[in-house]
PDB file of N, CA and C in Angstrom:
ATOM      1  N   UNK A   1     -21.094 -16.877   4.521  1.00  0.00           N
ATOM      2  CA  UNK A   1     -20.005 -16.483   5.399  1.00  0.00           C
ATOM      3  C   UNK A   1     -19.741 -17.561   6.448  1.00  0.00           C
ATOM      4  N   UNK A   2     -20.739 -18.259   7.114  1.00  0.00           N
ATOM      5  CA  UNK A   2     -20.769 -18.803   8.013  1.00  0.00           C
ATOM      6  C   UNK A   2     -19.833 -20.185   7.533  1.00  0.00           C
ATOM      7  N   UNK A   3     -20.540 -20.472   5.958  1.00  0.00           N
ATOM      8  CA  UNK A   3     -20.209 -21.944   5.478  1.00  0.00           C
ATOM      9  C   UNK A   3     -18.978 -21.966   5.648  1.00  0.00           C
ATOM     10  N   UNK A   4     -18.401 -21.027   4.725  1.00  0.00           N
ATOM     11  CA  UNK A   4     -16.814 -20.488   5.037  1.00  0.00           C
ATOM     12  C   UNK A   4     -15.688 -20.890   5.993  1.00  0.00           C
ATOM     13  N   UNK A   5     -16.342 -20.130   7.450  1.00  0.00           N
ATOM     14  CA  UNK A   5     -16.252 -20.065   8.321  1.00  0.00           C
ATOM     15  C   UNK A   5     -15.526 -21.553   8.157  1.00  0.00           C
ATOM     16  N   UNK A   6     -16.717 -22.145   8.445  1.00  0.00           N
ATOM     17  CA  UNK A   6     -16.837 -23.582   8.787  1.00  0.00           C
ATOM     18  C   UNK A   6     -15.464 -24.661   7.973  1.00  0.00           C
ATOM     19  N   UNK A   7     -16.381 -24.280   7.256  1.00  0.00           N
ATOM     20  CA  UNK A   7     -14.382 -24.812   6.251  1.00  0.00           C
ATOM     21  C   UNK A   7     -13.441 -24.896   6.555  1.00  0.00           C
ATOM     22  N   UNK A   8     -13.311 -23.663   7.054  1.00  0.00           N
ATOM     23  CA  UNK A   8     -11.602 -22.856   7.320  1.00  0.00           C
ATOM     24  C   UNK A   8     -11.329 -22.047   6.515  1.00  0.00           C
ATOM     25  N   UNK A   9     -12.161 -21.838   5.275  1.00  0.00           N
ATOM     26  CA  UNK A   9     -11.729 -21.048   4.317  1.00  0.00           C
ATOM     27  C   UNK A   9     -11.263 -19.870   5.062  1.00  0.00           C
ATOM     28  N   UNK A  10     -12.025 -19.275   5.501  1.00  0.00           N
ATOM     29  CA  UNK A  10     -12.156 -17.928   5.725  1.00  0.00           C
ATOM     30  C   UNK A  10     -11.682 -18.241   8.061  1.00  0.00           C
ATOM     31  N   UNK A  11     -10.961 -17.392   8.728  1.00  0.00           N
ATOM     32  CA  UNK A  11     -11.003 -17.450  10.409  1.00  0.00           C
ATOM     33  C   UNK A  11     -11.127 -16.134  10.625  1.00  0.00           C
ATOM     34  N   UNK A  12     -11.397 -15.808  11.681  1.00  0.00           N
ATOM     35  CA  UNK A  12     -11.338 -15.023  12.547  1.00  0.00           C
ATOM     36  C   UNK A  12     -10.532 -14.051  12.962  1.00  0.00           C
ATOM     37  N   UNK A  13     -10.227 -13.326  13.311  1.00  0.00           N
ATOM     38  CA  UNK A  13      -8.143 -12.219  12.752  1.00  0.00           C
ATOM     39  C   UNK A  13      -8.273 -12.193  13.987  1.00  0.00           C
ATOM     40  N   UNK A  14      -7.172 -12.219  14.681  1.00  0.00           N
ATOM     41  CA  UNK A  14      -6.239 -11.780  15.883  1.00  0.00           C
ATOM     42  C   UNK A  14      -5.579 -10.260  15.962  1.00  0.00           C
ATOM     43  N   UNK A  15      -5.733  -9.822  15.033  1.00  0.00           N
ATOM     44  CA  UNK A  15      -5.348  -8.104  15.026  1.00  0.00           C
ATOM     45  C   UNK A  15      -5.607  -7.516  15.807  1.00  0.00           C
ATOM     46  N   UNK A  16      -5.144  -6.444  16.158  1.00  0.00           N
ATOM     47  CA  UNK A  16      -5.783  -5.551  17.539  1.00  0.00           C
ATOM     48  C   UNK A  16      -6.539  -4.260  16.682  1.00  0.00           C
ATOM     49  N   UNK A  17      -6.658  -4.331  15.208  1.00  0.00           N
ATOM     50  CA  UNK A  17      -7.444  -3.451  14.631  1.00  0.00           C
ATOM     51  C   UNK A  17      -8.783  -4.161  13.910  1.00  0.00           C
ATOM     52  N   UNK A  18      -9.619  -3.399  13.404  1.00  0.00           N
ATOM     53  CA  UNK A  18     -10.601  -3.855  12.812  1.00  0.00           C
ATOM     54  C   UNK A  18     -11.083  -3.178  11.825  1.00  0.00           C
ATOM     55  N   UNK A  19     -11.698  -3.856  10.927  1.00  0.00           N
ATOM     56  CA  UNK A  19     -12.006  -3.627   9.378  1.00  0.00           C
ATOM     57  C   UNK A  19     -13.401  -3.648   9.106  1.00  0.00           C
ATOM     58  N   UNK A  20     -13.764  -2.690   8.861  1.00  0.00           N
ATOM     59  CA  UNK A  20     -15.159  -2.559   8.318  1.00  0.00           C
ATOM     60  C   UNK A  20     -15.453  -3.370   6.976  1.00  0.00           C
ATOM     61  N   UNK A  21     -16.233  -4.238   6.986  1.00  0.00           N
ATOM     62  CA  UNK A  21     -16.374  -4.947   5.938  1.00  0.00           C
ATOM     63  C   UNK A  21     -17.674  -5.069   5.216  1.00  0.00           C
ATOM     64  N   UNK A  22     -18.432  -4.665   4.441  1.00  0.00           N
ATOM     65  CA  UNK A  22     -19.647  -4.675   4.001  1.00  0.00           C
ATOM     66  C   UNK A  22     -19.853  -5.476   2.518  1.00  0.00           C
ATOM     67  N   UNK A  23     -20.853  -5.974   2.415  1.00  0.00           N
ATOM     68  CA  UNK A  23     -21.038  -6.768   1.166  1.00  0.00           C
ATOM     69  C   UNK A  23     -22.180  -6.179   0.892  1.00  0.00           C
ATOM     70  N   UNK A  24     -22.211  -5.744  -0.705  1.00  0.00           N
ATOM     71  CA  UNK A  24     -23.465  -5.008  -1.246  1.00  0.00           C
ATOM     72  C   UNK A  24     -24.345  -5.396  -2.055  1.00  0.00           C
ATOM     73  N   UNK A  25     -25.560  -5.805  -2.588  1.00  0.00           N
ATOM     74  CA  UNK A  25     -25.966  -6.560  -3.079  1.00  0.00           C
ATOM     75  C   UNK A  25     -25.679  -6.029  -4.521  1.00  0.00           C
ATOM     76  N   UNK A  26     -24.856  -6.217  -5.859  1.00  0.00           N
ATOM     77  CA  UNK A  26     -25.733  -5.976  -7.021  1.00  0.00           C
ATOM     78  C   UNK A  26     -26.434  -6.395  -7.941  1.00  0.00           C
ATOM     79  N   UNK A  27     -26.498  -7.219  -8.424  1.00  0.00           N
ATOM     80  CA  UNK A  27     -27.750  -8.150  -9.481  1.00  0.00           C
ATOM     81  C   UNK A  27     -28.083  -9.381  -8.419  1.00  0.00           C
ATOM     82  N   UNK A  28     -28.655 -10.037  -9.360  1.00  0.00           N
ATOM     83  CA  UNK A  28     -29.566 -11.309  -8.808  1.00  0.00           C
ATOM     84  C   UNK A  28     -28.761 -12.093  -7.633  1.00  0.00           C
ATOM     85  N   UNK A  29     -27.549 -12.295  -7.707  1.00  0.00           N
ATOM     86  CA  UNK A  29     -26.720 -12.937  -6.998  1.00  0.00           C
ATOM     87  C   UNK A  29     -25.682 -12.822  -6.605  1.00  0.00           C
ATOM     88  N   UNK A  30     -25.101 -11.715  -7.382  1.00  0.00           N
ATOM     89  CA  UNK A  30     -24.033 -11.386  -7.329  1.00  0.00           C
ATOM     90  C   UNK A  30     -24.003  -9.947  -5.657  1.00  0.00           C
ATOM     91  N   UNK A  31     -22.553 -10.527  -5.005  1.00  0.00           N
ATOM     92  CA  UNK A  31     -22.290  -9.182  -3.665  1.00  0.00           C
ATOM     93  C   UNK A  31     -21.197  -8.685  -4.377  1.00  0.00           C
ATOM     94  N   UNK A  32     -20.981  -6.940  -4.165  1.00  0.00           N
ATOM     95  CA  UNK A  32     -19.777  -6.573  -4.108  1.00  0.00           C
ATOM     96  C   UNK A  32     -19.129  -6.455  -2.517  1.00  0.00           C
ATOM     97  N   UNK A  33     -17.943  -6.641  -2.713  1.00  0.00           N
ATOM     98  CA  UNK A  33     -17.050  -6.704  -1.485  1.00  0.00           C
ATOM     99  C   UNK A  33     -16.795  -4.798  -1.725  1.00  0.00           C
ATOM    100  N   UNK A  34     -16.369  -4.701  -0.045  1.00  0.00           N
ATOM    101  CA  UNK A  34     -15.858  -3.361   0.211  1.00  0.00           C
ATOM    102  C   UNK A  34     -15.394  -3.544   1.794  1.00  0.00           C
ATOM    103  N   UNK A  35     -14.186  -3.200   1.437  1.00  0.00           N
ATOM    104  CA  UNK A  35     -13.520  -2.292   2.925  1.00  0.00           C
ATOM    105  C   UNK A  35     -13.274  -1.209   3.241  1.00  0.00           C
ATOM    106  N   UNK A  36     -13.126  -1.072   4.340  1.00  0.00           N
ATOM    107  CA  UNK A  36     -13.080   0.522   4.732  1.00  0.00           C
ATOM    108  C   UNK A  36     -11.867   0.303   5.455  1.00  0.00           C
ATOM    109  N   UNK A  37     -11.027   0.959   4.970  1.00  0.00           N
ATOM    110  CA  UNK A  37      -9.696   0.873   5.163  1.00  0.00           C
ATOM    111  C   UNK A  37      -8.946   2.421   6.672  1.00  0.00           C
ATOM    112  N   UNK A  38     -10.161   2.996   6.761  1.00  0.00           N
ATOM    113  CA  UNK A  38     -10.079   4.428   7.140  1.00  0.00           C
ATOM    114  C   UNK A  38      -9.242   4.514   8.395  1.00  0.00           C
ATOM    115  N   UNK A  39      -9.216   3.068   9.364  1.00  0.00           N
ATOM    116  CA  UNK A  39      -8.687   2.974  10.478  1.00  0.00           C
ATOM    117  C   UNK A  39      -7.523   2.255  10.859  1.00  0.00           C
ATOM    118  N   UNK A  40      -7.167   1.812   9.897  1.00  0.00           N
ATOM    119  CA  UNK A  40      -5.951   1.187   9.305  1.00  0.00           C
ATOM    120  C   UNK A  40      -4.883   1.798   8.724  1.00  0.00           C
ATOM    121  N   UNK A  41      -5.359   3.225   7.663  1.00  0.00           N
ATOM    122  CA  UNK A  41      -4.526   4.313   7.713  1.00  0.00           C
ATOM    123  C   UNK A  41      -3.992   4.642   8.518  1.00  0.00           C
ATOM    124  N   UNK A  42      -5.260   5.622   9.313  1.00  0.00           N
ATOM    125  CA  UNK A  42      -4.913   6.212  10.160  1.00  0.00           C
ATOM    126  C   UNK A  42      -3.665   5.424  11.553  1.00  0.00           C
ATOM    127  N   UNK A  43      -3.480   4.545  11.867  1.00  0.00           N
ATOM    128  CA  UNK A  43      -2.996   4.028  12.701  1.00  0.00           C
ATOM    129  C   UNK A  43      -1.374   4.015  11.946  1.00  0.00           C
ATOM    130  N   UNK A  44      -1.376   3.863  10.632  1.00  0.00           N
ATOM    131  CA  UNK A  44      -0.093   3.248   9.814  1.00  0.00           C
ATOM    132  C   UNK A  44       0.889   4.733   9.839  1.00  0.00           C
ATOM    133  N   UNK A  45       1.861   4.321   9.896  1.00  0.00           N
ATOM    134  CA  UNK A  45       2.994   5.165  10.099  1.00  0.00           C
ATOM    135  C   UNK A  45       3.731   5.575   8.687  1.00  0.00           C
ATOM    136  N   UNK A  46       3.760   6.585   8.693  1.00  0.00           N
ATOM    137  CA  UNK A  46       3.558   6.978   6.780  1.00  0.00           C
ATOM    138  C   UNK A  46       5.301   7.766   6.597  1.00  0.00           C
ATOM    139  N   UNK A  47       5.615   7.242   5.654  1.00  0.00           N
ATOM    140  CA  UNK A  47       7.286   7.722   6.069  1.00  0.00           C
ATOM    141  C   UNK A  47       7.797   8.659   4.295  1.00  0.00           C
ATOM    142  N   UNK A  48       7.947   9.774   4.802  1.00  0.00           N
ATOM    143  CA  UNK A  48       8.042  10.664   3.472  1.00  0.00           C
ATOM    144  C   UNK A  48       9.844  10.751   3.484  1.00  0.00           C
ATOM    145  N   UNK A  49      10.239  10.567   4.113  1.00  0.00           N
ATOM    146  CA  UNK A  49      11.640  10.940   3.962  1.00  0.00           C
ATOM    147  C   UNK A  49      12.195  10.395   2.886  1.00  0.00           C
ATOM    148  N   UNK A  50      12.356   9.187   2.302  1.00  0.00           N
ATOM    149  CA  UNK A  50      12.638   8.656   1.245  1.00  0.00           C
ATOM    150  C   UNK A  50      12.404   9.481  -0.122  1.00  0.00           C
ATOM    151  N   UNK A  51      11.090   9.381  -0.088  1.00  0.00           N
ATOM    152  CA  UNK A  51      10.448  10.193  -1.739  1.00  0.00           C
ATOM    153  C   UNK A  51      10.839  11.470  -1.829  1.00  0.00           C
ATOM    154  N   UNK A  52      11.307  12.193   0.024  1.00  0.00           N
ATOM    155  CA  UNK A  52      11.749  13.568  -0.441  1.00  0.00           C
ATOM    156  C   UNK A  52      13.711  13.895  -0.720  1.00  0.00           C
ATOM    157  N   UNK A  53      13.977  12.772  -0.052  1.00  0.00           N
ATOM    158  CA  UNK A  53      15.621  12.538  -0.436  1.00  0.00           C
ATOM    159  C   UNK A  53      15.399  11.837  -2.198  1.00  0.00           C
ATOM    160  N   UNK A  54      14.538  11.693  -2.806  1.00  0.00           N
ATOM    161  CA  UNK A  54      14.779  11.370  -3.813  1.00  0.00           C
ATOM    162  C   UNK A  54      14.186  12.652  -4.901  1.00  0.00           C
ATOM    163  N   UNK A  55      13.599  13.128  -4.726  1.00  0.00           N
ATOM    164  CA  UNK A  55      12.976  14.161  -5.282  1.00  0.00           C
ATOM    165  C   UNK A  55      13.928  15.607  -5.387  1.00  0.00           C
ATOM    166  N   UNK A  56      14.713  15.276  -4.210  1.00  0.00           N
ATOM    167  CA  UNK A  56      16.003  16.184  -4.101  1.00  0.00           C
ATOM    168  C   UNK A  56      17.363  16.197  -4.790  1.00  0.00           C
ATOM    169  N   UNK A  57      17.655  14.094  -4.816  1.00  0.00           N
ATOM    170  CA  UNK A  57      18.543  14.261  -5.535  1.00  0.00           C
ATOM    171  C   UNK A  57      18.422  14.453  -7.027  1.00  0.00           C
ATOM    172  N   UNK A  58      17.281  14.704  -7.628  1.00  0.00           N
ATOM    173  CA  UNK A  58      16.795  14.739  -9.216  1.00  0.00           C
ATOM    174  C   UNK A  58      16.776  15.796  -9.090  1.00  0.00           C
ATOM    175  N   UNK A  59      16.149  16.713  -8.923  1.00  0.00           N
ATOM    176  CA  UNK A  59      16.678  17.884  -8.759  1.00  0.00           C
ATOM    177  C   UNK A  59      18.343  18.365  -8.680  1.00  0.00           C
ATOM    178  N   UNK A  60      19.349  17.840  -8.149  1.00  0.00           N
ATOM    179  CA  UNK A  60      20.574  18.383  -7.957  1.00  0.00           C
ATOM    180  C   UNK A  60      21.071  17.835  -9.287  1.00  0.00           C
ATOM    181  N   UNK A  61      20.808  16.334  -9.918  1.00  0.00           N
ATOM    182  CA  UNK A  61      21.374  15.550 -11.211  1.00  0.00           C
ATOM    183  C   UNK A  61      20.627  17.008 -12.214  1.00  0.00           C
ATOM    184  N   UNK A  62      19.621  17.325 -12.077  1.00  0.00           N
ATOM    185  CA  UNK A  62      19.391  18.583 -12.913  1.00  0.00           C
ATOM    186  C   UNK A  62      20.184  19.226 -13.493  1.00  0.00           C
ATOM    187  N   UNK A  63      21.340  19.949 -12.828  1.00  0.00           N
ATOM    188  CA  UNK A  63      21.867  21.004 -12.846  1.00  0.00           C
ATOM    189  C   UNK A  63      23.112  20.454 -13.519  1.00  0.00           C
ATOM    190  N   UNK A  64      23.214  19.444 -13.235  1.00  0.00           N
ATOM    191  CA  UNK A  64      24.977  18.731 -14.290  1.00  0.00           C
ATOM    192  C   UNK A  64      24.249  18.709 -15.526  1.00  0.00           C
ATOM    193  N   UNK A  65      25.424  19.376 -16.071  1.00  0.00           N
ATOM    194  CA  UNK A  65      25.332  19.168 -17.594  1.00  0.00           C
ATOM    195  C   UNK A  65      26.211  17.656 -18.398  1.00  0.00           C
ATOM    196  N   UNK A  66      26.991  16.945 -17.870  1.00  0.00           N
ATOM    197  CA  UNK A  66      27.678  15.736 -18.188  1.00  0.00           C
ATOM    198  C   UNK A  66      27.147  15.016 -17.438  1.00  0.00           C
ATOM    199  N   UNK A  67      26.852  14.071 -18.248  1.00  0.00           N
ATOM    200  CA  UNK A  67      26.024  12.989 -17.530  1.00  0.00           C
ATOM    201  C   UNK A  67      26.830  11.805 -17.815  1.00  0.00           C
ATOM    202  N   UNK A  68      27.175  10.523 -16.652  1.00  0.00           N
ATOM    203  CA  UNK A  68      27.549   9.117 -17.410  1.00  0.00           C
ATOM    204  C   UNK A  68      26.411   7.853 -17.266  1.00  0.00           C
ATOM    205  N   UNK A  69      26.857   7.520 -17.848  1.00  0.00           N
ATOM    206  CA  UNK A  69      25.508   6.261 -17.844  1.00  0.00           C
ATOM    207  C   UNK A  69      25.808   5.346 -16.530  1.00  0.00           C
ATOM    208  N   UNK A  70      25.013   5.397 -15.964  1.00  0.00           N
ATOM    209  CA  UNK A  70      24.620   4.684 -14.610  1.00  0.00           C
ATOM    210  C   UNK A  70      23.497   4.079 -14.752  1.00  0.00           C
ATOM    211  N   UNK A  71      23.804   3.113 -14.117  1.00  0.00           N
ATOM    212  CA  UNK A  71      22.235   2.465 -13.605  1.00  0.00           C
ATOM    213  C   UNK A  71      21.861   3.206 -12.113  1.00  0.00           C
ATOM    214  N   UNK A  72      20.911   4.276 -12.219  1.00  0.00           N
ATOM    215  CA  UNK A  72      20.326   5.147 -11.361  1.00  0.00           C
ATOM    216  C   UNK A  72      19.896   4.666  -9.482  1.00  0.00           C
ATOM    217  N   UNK A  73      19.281   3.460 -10.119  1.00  0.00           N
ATOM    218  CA  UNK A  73      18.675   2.850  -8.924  1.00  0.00           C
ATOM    219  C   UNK A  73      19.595   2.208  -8.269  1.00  0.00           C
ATOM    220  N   UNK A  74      20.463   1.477  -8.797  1.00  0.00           N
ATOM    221  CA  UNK A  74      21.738   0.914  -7.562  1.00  0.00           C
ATOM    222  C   UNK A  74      22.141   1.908  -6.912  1.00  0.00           C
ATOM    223  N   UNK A  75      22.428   2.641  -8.117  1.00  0.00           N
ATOM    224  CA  UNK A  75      23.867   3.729  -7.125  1.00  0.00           C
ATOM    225  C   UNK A  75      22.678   4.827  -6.617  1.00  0.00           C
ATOM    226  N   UNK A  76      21.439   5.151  -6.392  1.00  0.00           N
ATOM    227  CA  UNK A  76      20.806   5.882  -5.510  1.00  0.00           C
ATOM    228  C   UNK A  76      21.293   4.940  -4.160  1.00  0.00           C
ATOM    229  N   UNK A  77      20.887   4.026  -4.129  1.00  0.00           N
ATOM    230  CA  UNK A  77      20.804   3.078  -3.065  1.00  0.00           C
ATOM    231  C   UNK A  77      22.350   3.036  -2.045  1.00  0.00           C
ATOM    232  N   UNK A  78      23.513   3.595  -3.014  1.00  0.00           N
ATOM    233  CA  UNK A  78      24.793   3.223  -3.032  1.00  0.00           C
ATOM    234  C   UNK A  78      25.030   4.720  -2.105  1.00  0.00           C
ATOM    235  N   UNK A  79      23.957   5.957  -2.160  1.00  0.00           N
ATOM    236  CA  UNK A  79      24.738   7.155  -1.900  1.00  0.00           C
ATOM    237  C   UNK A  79      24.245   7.250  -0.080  1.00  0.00           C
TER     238      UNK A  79
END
């Protein structure tokens, strides 16, 4: 880590959050990496409105029985 360091490979973060970071040993030489992401969630601002305006309008295309061929994803974007 340190060598790293030293390199530049790897600096130091300026974030105002922090990351749990653990390295685990499994065979002879080999670390697994792991983060803990738990506080980074929690802080992140999680936005459902989208998936539920879309979940709505599939639902309403449901109910038409004539359908024209569209490309779906522009013209969602378009309404």
């Amino acid at each position: 880590l340190f060598k790293n360091l030293e390199k530049n490979f790897i600096y130091l973060s300026l974030l105002p959050t922090i990351l749990q970071v653990i390295f685990v040993k499994k065979s002879r030489e080999e670390f697994k990496f792991y983060i803990n992401y738990y506080i980074l969630n929690t802080i992140s601002i999680k936005n459902y409105y989208l998936f539920l305006l879309i979940k709505e309008t599939l639902n309403n295309l449901k109910e038409i029985y004539y359908f024209i061929k569209i490309n779906i994803i522009s013209t969602f974007n378009n309404i």
